[in-house]
C-alpha atoms as a PDB file:
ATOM      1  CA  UNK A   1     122.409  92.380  38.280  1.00  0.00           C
ATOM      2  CA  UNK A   2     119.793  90.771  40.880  1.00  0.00           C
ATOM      3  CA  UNK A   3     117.312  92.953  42.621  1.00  0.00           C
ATOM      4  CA  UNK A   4     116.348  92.244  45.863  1.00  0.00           C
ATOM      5  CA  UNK A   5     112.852  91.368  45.802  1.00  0.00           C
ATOM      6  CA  UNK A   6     110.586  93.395  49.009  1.00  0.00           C
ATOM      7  CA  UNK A   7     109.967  89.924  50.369  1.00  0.00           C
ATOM      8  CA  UNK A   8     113.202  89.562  51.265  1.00  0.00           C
ATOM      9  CA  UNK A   9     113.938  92.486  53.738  1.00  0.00           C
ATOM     10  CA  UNK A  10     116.161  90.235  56.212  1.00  0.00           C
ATOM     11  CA  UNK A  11     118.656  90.710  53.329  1.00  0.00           C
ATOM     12  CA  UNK A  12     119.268  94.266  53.039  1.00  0.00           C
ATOM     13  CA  UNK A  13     122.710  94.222  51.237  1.00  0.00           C
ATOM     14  CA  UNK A  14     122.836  95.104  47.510  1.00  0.00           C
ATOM     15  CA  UNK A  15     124.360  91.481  47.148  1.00  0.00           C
ATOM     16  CA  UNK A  16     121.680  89.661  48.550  1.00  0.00           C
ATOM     17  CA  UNK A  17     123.511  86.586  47.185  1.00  0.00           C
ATOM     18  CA  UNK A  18     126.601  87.433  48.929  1.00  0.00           C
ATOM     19  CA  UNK A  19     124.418  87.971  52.454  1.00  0.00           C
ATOM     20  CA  UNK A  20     122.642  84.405  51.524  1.00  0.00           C
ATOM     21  CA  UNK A  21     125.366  83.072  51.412  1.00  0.00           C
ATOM     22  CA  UNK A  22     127.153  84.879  54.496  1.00  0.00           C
ATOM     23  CA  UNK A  23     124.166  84.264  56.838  1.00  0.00           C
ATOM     24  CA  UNK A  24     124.743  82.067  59.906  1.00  0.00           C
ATOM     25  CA  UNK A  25     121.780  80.156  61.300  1.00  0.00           C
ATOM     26  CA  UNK A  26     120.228  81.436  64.114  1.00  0.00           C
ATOM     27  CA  UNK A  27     118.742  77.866  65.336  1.00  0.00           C
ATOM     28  CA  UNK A  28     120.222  74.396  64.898  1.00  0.00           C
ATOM     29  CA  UNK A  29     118.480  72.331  62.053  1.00  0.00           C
ATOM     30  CA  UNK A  30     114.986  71.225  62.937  1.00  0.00           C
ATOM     31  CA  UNK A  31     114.996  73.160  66.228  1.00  0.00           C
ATOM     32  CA  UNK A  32     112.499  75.829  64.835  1.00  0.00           C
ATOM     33  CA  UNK A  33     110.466  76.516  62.213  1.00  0.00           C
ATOM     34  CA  UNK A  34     110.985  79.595  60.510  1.00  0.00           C
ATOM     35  CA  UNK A  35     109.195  80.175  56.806  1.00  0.00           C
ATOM     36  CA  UNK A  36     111.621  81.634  54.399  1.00  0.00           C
ATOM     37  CA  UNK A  37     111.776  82.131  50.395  1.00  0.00           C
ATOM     38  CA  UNK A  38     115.625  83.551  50.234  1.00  0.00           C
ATOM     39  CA  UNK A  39     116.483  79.483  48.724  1.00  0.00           C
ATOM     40  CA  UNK A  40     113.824  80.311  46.206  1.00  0.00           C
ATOM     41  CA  UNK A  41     115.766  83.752  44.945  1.00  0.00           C
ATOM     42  CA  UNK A  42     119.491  81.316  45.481  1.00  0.00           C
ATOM     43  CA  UNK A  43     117.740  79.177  43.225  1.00  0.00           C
ATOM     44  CA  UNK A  44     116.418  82.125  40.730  1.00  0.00           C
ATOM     45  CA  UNK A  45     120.154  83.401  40.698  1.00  0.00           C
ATOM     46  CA  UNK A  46     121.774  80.108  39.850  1.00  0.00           C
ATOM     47  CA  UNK A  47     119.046  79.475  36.894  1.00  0.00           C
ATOM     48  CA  UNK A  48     119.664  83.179  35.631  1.00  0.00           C
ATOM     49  CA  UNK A  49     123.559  82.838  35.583  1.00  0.00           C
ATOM     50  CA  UNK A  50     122.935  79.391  33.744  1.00  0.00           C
ATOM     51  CA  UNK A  51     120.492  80.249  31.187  1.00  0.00           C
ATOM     52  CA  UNK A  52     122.269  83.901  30.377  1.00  0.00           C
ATOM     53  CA  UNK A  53     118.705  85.485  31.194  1.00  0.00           C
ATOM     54  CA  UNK A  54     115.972  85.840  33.755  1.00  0.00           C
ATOM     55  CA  UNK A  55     113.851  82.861  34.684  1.00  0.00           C
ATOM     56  CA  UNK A  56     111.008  84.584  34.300  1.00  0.00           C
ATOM     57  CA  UNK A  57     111.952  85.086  30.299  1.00  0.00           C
ATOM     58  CA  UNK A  58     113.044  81.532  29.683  1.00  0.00           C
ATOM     59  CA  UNK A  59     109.203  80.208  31.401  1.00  0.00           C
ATOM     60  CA  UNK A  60     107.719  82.972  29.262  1.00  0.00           C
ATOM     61  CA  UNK A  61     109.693  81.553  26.197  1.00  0.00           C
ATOM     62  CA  UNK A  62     109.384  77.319  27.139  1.00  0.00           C
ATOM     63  CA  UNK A  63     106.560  77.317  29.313  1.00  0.00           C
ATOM     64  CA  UNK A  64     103.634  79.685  29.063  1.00  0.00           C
ATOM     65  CA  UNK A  65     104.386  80.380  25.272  1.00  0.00           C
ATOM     66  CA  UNK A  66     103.346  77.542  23.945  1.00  0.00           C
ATOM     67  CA  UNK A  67     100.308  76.805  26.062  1.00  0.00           C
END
């Protein structure tokens, strides 16, 4: 189970994925400039489902470890 992270409070669903992937653009492509992490988390989720764990414990495990 995801957890919405506080950053994200224009996703206020319990399936933020679901909403991500719901959500209709407000403003045609290159139109406006709007600074959002929510294809950051999209990206977290796929990794997760991928690796069978968080991505935070698979960089613990292959990244940081070994430095």
């Amino acid at each position: 189970m995801f957890t919405l992270p506080p950053t994200m409070r224009h996703f206020h669903g319990i399936d933020w994925v679901q909403d991500f992937l719901s959500a209709v653009p407000q403003h045609a492509p290159g139109t406006v400039f709007r600074y959002d992490t929510s294809s950051t988390f999209m990206v977290s989720a796929i990794l997760s489902r991928v690796l069978g764990r968080s991505v935070e414990c698979y960089l613990s495990d292959k990244l940081f470890a070994p430095l």
